[in-house]
Every structure is written in C-alpha cells, then in structure tokens.
N, C-alpha and C. Protein backbone atom coordinates (compact mmCIF):
# COMPACT_ATOMS: atom_id res chain seq x y z
N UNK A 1 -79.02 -138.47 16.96
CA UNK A 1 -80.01 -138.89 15.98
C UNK A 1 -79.63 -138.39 14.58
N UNK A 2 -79.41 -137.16 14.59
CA UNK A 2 -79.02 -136.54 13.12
C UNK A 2 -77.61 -137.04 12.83
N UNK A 3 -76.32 -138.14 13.51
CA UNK A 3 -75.66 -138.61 12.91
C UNK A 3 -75.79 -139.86 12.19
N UNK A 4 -76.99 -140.44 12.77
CA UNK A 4 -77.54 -141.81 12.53
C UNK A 4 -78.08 -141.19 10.77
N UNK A 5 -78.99 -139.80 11.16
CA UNK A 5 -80.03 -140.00 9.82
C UNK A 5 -79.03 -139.61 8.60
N UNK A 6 -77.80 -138.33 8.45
CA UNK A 6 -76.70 -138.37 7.60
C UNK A 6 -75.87 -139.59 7.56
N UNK A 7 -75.34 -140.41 8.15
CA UNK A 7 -74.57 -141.74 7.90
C UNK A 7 -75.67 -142.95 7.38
N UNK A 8 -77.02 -142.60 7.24
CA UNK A 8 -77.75 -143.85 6.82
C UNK A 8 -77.88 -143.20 5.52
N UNK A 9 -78.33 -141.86 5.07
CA UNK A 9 -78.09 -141.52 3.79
C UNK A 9 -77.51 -141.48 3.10
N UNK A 10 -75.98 -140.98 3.59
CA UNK A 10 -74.73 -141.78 3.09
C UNK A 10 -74.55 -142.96 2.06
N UNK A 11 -75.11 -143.63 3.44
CA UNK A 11 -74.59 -145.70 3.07
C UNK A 11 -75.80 -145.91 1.72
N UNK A 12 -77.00 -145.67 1.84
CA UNK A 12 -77.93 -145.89 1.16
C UNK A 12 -77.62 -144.97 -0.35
N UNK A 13 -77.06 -143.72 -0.38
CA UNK A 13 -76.46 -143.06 -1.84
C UNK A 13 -75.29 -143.96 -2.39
N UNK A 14 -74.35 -144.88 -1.39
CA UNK A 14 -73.17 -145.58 -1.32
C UNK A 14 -74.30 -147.12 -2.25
N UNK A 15 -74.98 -147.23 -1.82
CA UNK A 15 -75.27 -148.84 -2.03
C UNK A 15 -76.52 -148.74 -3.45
N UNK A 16 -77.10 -147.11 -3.91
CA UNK A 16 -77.89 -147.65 -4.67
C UNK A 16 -77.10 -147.06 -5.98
N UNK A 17 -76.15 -146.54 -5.79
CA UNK A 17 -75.12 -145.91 -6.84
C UNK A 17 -74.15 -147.34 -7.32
N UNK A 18 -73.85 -148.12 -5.85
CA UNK A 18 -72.82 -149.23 -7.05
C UNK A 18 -74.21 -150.18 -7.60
N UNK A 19 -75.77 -150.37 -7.14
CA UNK A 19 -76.32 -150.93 -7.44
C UNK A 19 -76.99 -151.03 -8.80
N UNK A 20 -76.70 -149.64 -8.90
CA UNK A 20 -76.58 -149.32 -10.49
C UNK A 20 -75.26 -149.01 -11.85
N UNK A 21 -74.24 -149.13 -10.99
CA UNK A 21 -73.17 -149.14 -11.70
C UNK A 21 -72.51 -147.47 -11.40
N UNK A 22 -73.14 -146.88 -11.14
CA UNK A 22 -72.71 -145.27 -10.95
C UNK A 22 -71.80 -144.82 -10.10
N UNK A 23 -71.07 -145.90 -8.98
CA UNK A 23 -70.18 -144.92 -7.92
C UNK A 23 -69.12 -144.03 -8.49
N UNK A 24 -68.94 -144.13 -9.74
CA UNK A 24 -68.16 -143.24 -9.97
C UNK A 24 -68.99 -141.76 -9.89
N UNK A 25 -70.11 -141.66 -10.51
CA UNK A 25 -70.46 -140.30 -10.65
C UNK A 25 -71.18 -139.99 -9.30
N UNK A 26 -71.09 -140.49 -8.24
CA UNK A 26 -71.37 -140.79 -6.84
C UNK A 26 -70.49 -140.03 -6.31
N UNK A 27 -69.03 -140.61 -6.27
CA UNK A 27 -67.99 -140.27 -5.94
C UNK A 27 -67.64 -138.48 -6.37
N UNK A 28 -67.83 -138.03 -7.86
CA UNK A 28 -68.03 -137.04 -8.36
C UNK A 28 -68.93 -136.05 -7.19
N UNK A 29 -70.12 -136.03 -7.69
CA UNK A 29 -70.98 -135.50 -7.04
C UNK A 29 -70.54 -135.38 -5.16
N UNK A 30 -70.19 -136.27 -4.69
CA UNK A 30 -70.01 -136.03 -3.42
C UNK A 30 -69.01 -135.03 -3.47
N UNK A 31 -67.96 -135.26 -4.47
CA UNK A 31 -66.48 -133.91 -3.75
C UNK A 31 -67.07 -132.87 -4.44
N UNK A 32 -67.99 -132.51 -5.95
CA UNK A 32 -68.54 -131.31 -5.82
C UNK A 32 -69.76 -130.67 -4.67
N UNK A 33 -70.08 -131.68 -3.69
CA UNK A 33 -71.16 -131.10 -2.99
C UNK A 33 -69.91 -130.48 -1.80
N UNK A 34 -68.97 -131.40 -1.69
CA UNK A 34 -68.60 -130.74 -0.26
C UNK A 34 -67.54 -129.50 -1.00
N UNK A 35 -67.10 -129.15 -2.29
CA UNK A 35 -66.43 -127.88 -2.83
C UNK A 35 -67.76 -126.91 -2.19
N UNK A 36 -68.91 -127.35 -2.63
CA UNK A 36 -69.93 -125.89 -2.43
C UNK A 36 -70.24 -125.61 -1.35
N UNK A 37 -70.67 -126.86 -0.24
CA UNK A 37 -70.56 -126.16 0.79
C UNK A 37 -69.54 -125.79 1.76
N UNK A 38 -68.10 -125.78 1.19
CA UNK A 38 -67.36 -125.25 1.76
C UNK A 38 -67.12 -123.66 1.32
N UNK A 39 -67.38 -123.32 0.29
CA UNK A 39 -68.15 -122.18 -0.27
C UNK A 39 -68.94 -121.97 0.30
N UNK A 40 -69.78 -121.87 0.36
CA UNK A 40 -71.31 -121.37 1.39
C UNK A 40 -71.12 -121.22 2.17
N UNK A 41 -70.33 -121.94 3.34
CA UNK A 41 -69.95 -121.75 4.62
C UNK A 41 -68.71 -120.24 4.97
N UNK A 42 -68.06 -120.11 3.48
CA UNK A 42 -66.96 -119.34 3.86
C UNK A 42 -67.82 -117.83 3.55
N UNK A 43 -69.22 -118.17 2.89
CA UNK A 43 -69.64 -116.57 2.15
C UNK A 43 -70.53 -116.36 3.59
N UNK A 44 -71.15 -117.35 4.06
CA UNK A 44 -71.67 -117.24 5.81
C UNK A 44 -70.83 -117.08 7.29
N UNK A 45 -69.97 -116.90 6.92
CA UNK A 45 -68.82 -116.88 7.69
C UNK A 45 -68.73 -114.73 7.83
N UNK A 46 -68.54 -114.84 6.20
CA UNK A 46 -68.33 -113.24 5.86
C UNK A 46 -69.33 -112.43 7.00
N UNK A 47 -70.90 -113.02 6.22
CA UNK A 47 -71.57 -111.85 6.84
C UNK A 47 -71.92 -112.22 8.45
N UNK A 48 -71.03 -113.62 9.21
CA UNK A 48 -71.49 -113.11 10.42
C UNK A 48 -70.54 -112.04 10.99
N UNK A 49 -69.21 -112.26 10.39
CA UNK A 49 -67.99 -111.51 10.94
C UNK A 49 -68.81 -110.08 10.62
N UNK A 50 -69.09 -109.82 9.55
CA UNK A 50 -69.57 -108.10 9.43
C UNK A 50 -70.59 -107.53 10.75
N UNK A 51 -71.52 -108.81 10.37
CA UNK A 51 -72.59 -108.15 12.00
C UNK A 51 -72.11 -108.37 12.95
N UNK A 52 -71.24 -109.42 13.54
CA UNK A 52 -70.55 -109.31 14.95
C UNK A 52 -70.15 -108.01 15.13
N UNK A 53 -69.34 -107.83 13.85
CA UNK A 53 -68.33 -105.99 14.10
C UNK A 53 -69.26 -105.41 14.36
N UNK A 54 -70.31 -104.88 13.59
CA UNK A 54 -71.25 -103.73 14.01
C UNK A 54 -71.91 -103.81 15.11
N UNK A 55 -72.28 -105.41 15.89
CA UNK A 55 -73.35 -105.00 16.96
C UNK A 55 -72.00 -105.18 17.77
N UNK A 56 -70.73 -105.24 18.06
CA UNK A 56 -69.62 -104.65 18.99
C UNK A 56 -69.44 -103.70 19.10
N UNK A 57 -68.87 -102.73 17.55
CA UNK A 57 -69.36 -101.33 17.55
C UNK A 57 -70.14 -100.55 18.57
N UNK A 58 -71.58 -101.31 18.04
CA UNK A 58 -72.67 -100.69 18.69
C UNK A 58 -72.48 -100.42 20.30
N UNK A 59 -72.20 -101.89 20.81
CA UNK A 59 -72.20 -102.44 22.07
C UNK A 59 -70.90 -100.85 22.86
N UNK A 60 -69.98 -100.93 22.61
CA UNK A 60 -68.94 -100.30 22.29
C UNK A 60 -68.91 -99.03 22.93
N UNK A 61 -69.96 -98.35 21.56
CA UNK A 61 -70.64 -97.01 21.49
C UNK A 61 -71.50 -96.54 22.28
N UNK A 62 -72.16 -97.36 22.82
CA UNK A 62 -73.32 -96.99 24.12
C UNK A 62 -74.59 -97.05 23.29
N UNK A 63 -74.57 -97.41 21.78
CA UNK A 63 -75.70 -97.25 21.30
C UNK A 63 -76.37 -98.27 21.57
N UNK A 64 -76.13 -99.49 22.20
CA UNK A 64 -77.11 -100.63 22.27
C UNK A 64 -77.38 -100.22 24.01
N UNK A 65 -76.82 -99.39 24.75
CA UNK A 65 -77.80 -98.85 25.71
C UNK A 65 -78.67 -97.88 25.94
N UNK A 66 -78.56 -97.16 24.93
CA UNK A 66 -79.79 -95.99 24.73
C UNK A 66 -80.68 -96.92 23.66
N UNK A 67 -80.72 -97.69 23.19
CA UNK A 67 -81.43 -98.65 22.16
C UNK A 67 -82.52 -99.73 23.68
N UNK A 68 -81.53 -100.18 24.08
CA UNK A 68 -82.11 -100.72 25.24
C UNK A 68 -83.28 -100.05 26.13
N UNK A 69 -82.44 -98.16 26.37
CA UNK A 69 -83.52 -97.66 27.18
C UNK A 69 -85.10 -97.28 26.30
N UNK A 70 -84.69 -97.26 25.06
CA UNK A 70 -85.71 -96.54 24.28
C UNK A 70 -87.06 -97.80 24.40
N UNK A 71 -86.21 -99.14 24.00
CA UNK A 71 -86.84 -100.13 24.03
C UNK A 71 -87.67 -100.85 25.74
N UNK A 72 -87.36 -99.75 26.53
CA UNK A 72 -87.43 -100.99 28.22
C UNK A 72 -88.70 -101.61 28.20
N UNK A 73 -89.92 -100.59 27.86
CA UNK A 73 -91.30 -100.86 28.47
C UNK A 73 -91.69 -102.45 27.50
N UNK A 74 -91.47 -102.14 26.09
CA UNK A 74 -91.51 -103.52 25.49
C UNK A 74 -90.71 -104.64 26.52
N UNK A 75 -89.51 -104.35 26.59
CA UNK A 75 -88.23 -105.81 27.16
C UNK A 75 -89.24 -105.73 29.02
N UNK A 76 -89.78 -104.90 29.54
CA UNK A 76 -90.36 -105.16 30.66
C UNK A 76 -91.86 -106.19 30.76
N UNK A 77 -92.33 -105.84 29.73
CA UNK A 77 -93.22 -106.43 29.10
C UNK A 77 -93.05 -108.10 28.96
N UNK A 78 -91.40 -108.18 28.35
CA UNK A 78 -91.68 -109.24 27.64
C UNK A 78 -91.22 -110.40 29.01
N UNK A 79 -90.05 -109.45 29.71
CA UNK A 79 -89.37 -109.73 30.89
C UNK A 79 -89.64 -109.49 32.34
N UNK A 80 -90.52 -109.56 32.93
CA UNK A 80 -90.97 -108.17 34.31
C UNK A 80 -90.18 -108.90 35.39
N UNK A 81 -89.53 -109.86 35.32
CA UNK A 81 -88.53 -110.41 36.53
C UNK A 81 -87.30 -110.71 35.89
N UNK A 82 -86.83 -109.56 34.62
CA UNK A 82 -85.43 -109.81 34.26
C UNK A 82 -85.00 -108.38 34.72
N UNK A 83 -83.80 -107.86 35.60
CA UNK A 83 -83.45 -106.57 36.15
C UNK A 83 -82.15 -106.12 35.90
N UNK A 84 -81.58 -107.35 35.81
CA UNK A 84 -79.69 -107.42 35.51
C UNK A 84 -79.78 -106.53 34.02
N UNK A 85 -78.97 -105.65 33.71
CA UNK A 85 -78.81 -104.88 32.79
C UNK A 85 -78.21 -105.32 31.56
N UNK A 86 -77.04 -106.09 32.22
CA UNK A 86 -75.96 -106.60 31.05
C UNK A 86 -77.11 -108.16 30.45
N UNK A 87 -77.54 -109.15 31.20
CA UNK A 87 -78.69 -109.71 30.63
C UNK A 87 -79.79 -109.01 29.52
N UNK A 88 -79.95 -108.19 29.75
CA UNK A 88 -81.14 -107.38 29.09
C UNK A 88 -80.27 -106.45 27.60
N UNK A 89 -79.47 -106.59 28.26
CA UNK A 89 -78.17 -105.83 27.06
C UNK A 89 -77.95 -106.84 25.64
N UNK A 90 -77.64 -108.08 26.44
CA UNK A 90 -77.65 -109.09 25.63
C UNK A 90 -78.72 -109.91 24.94
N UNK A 91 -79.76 -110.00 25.70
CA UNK A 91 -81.16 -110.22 24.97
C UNK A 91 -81.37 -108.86 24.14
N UNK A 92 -81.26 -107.96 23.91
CA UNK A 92 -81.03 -106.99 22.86
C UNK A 92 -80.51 -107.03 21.79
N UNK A 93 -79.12 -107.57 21.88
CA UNK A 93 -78.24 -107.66 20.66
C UNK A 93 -78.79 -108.87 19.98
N UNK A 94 -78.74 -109.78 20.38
CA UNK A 94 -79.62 -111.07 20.00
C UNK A 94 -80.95 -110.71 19.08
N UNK A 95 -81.29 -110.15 19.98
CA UNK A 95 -82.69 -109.78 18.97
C UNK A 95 -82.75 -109.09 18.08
N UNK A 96 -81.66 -107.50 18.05
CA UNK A 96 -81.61 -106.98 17.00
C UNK A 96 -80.55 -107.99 15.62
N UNK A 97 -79.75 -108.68 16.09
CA UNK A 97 -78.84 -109.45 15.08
C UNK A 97 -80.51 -109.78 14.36
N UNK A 98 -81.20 -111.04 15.17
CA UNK A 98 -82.56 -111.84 14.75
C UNK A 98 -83.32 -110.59 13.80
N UNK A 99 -83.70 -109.25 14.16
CA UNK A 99 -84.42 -108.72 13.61
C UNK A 99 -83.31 -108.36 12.09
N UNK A 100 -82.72 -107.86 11.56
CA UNK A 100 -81.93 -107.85 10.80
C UNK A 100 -81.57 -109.26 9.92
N UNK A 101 -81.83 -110.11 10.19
CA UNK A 101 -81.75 -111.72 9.57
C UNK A 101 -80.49 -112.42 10.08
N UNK A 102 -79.63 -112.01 11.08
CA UNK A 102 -78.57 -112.21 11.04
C UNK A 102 -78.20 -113.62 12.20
N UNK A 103 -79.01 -114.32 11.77
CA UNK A 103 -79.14 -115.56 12.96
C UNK A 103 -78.34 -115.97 13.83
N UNK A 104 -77.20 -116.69 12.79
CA UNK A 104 -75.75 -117.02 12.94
C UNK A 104 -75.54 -115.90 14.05
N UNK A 105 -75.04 -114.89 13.89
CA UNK A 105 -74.25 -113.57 14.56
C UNK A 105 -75.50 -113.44 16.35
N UNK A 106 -76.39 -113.60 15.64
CA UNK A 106 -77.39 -114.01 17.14
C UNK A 106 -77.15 -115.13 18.35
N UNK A 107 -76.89 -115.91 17.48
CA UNK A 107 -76.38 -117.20 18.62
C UNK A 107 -75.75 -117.29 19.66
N UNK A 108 -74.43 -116.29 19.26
CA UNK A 108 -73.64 -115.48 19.76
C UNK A 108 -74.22 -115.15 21.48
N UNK A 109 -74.96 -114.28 21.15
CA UNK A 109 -75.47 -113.21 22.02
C UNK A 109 -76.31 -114.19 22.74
N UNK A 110 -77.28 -114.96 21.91
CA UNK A 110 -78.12 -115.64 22.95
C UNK A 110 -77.78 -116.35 24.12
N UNK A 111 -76.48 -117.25 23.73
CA UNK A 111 -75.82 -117.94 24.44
C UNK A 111 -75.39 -117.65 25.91
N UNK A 112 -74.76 -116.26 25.63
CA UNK A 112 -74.33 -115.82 26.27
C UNK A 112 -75.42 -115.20 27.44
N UNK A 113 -76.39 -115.10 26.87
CA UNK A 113 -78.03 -114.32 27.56
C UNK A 113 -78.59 -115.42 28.34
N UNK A 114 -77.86 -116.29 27.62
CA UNK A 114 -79.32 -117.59 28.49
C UNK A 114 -77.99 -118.25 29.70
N UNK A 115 -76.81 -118.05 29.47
CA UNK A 115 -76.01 -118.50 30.64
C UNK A 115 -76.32 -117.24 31.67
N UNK A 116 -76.57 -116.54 31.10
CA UNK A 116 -76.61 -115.60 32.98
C UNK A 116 -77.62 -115.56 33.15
N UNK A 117 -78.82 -116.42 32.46
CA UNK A 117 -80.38 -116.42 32.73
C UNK A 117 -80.62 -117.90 33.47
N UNK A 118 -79.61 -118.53 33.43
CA UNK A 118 -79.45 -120.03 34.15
C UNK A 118 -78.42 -119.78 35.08
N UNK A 119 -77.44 -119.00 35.29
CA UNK A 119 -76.79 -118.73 36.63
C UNK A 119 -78.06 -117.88 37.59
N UNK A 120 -78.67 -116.95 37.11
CA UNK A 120 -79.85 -116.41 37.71
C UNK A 120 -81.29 -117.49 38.11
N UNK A 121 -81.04 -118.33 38.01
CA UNK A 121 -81.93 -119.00 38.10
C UNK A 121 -81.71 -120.91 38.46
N UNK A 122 -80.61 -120.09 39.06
CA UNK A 122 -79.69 -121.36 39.88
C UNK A 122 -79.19 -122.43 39.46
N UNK A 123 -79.12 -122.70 38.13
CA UNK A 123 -78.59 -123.82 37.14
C UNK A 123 -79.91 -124.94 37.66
N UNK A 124 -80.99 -124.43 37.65
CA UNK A 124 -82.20 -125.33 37.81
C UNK A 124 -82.81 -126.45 36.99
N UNK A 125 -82.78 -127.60 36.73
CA UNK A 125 -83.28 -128.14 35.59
C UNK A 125 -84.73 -127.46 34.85
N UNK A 126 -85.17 -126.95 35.44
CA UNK A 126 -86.46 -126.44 35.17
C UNK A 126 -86.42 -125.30 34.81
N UNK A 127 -86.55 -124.38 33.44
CA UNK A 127 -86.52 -122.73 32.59
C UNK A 127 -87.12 -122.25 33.31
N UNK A 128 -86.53 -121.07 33.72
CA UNK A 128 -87.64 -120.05 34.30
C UNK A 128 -88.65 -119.25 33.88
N UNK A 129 -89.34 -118.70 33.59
CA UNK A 129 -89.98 -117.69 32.31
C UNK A 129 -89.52 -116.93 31.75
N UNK A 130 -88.35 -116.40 32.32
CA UNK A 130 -87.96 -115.48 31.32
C UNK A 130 -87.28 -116.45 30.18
N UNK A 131 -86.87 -117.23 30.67
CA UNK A 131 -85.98 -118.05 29.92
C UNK A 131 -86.62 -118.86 28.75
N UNK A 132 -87.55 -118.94 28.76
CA UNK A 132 -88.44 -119.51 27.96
C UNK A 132 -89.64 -118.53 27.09
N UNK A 133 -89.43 -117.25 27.67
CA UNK A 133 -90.06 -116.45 26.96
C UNK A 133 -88.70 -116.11 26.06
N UNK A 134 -87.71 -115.82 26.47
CA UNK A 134 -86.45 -115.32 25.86
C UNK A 134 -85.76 -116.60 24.57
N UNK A 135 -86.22 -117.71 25.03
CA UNK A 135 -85.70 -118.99 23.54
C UNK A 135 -87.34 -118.58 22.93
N UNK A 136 -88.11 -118.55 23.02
CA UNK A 136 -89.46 -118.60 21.97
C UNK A 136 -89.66 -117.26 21.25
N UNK A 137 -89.15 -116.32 22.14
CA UNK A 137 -89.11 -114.97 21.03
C UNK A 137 -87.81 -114.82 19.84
N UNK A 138 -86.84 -115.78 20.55
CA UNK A 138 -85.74 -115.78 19.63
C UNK A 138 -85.72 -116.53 18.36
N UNK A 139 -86.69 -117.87 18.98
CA UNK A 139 -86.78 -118.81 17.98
C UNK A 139 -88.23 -118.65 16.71
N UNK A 140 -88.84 -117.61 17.45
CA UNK A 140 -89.55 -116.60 16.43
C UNK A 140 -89.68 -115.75 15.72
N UNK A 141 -88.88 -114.65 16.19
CA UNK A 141 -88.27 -113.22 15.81
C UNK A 141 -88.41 -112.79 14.33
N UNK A 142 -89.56 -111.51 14.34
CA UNK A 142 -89.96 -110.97 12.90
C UNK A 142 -88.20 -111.14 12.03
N UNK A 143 -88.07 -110.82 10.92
CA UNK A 143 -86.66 -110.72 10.48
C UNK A 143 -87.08 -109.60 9.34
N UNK A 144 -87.06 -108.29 9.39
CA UNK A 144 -86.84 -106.81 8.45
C UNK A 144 -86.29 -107.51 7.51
N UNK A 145 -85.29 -107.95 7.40
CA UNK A 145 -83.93 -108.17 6.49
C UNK A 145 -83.39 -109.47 6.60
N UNK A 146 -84.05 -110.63 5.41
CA UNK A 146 -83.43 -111.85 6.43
C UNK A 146 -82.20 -111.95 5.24
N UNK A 147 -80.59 -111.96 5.79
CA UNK A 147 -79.42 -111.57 4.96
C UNK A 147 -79.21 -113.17 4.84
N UNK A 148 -79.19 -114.04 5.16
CA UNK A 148 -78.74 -115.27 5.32
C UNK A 148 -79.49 -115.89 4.50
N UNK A 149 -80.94 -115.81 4.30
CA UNK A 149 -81.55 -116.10 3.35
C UNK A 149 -81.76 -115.01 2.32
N UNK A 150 -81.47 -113.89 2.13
CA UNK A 150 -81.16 -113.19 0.87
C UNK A 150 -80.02 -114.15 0.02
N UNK A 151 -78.68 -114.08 0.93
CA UNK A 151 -77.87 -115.02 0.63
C UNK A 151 -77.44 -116.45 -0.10
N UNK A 152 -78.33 -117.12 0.46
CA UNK A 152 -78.55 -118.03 0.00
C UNK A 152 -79.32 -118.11 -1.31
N UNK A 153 -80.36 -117.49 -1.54
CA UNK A 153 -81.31 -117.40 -2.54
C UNK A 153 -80.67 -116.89 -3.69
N UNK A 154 -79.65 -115.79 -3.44
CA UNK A 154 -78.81 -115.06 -4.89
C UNK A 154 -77.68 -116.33 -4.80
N UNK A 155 -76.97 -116.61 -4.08
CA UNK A 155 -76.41 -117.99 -4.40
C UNK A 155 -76.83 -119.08 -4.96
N UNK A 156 -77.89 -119.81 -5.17
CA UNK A 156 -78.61 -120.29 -5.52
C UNK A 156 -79.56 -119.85 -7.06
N UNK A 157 -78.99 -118.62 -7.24
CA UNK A 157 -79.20 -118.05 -8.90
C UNK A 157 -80.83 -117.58 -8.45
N UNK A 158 -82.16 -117.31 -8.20
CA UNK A 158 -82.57 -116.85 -7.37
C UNK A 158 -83.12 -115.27 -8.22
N UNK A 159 -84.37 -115.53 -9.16
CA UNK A 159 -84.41 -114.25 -9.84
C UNK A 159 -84.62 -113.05 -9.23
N UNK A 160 -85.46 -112.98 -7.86
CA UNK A 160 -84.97 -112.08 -7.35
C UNK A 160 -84.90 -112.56 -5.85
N UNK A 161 -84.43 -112.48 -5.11
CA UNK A 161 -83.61 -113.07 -4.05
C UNK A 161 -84.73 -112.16 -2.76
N UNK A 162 -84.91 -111.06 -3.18
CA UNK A 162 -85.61 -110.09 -2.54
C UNK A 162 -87.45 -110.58 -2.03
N UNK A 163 -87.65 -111.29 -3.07
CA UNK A 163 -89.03 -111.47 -2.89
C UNK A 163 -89.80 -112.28 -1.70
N UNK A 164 -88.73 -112.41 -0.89
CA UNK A 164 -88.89 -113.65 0.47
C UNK A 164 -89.10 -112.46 1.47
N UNK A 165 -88.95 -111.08 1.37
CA UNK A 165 -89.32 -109.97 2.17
C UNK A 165 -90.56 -109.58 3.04
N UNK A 166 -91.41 -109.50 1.93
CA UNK A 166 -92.77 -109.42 2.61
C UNK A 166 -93.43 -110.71 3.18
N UNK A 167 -93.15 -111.56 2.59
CA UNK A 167 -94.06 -112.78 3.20
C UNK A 167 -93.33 -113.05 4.99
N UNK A 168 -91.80 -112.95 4.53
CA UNK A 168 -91.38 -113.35 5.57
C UNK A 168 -91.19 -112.72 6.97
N UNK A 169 -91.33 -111.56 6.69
CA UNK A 169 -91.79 -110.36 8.00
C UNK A 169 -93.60 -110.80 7.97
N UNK A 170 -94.40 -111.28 7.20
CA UNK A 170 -95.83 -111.31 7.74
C UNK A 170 -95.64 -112.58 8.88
N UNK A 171 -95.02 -113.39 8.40
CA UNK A 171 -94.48 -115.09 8.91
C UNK A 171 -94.21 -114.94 10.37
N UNK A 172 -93.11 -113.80 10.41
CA UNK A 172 -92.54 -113.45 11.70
C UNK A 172 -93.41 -112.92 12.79
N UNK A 173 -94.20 -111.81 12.14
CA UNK A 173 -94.73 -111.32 13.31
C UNK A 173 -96.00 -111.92 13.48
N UNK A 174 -96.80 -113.24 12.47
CA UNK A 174 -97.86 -113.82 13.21
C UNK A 174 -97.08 -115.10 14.61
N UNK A 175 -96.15 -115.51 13.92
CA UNK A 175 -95.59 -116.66 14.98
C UNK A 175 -94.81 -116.13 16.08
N UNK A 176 -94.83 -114.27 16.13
CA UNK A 176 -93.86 -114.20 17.24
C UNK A 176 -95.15 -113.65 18.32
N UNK A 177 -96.03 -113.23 17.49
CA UNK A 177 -97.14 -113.20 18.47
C UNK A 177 -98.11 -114.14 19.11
N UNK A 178 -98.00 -115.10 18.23
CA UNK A 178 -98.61 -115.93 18.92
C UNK A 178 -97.39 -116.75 20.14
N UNK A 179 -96.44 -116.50 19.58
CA UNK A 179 -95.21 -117.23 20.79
C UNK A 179 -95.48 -116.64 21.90
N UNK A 180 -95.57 -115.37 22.17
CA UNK A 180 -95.50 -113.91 23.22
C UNK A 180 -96.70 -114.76 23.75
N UNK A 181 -97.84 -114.60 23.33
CA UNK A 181 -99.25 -114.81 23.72
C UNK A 181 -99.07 -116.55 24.64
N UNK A 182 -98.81 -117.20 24.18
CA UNK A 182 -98.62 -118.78 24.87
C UNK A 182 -97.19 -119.02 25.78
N UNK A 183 -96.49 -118.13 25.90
CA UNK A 183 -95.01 -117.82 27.24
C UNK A 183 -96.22 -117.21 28.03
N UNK A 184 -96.65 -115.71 27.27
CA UNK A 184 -97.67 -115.14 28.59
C UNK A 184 -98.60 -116.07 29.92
N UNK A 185 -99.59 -117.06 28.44
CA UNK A 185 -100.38 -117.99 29.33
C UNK A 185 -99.84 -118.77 30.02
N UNK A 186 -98.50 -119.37 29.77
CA UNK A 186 -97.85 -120.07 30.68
C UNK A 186 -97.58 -119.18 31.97
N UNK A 187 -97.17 -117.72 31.64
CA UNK A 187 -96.89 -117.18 32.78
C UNK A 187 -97.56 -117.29 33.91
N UNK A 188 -99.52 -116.63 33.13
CA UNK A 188 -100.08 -116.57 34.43
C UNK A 188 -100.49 -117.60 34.81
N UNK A 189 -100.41 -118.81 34.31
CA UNK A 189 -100.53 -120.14 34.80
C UNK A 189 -100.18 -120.37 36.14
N UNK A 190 -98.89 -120.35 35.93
CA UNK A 190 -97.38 -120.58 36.77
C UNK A 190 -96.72 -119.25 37.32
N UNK A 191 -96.99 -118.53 37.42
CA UNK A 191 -96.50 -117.40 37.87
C UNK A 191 -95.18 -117.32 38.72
N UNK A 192 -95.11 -118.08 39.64
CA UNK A 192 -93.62 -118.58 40.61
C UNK A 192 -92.29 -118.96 40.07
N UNK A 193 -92.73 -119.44 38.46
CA UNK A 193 -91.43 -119.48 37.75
C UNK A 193 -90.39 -118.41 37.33
C-alpha cells in the first residue's frame, strides 16, 4: 500500500510541475530532498551504532542481568507466563533502548524477543499474551530521552530541540498505561492464551 501511496505522489508532483511549466525546479528539489535524507539517515545511523555498543556493553557486563533482576516483579507483572531468561533479557534491552528514545537500536532487540516468543508459542497464527502485551508496551513505551527526536528537531534548526521532553514522557506514560490496562483485560478475558 505505502508503495502505491509514494509512487502516486511521485507521478502527481511529476504531472502538476510540467503542468505548470516547473519540472525543472521539480527535478531540483527532488535531488536536494534525496541529498538530505541521505544525510539524516547517515546522522541516524550514528546514534543507533552508539546505543547498540552500549546496550552490548551492557549485555556483555552482566549489567542488563542484575538490571533484569532488580526489575523482575514489574517484567512478572507485565509477563507471568514468560520464564525463559534470555527472552526476558531481551524484552529488557528493547525496552531500555525504547526508554532512552532509542527506537531504531530497539527493533533490534524486539525482533529478536518476539522470535523466541513465537518459537515459544509454536509459530501459532494466533499472539499469545505475552506477545501482545510485549508489541503494545513497546509500541507505547514512556521515552526519558527521546534522542531520535531530539535529533531530528536540532536538525531541523529547532530553537530548542529539548522542549518535546516533558510533554513527551507525560504522552508516554498515559498511553503506556492505558496499553498495560487493555493487554491486562484481554488477559483476564482469555486467560488460556
């Protein structure tokens, strides 16, 4: 669908630019859009490589398993039929990348969290709960520090780049609670999942 809706925007910037005589500054504009975001992509590139290093580090260090233990009664909470360690290891890193702003560098981890949460759960067409509590907390997740959108915003000239802070940690933790709260009701709905 999203190749249909970029190639119809395309054709339609293509057809109302010669319709006005402009493909030249059409033409312009298109190779400065793709100079910048090939820029953007290389300055997003930077900071996932930096947080990959550190939450490997971490991983590494044993600090994302004493982080894990400090954290269990929450991750039991959120998980009470997730037991596998290295699963729970990885829904960790994920979340701390997410809590830190570091999305990109999250993906990572999630990926990897939700394949042994679908080998655990028999490559079932149907999510299990954890699995669906585990994409809705991710796809909610307060963000302390969102770097990707700091990023963007001082790229973007952005008088102070900072000011997306408070609103956006209030943002996070009303939609991650209400996410928690509606996985829950599904839980006790369905409980067998």
């Amino acid at each position: 669908m999203m190749n249909y809706l970029w190639a119809g925007m395309l054709i339609i910037g293509i057809i109302f630019s010669a319709l006005n005589h402009n493909l030249s500054e059409f033409t312009d504009s298109l190779m400065a859009s793709c100079t910048e975001a090939v820029q953007f992509m290389i300055g997003l590139a930077g900071i996932m490589a930096v947080w990959s290093g550190i939450m490997e580090i971490a991983s590494r260090s044993g600090l994302i398993n004493k982080l894990s233990e400090l954290v269990m009664p929450f991750m039991r909470f959120l998980f009470p039929r997730e037991h596998d360690k290295n699963t729970i290891a990885l829904i960790l890193m994920s979340f701390t990348a997410n809590l830190f702003g570091a999305g990109n560098s999250a993906t990572v981890f999630s990926l990897k969290a939700m394949e042994r949460m679908d080998l655990q759960n028999g490559h079932s067409e149907i999510a299990s709960n954890t699995m669906c509590m585990f994409t809705a907390v991710s796809m909610s997740m307060i963000q302390l520090v969102p770097v990707t959108i700091l990023k963007i915003r001082g790229d973007l000239g952005a008088a102070n780049p900072g000011s997306i802070i408070i609103p956006s940690i209030l943002a996070g933790l009303i939609s991650m609670a209400v996410s928690i709260a509606i996985c829950k009701f599904f839980e006790w709905k369905e409980p067998h999942l």
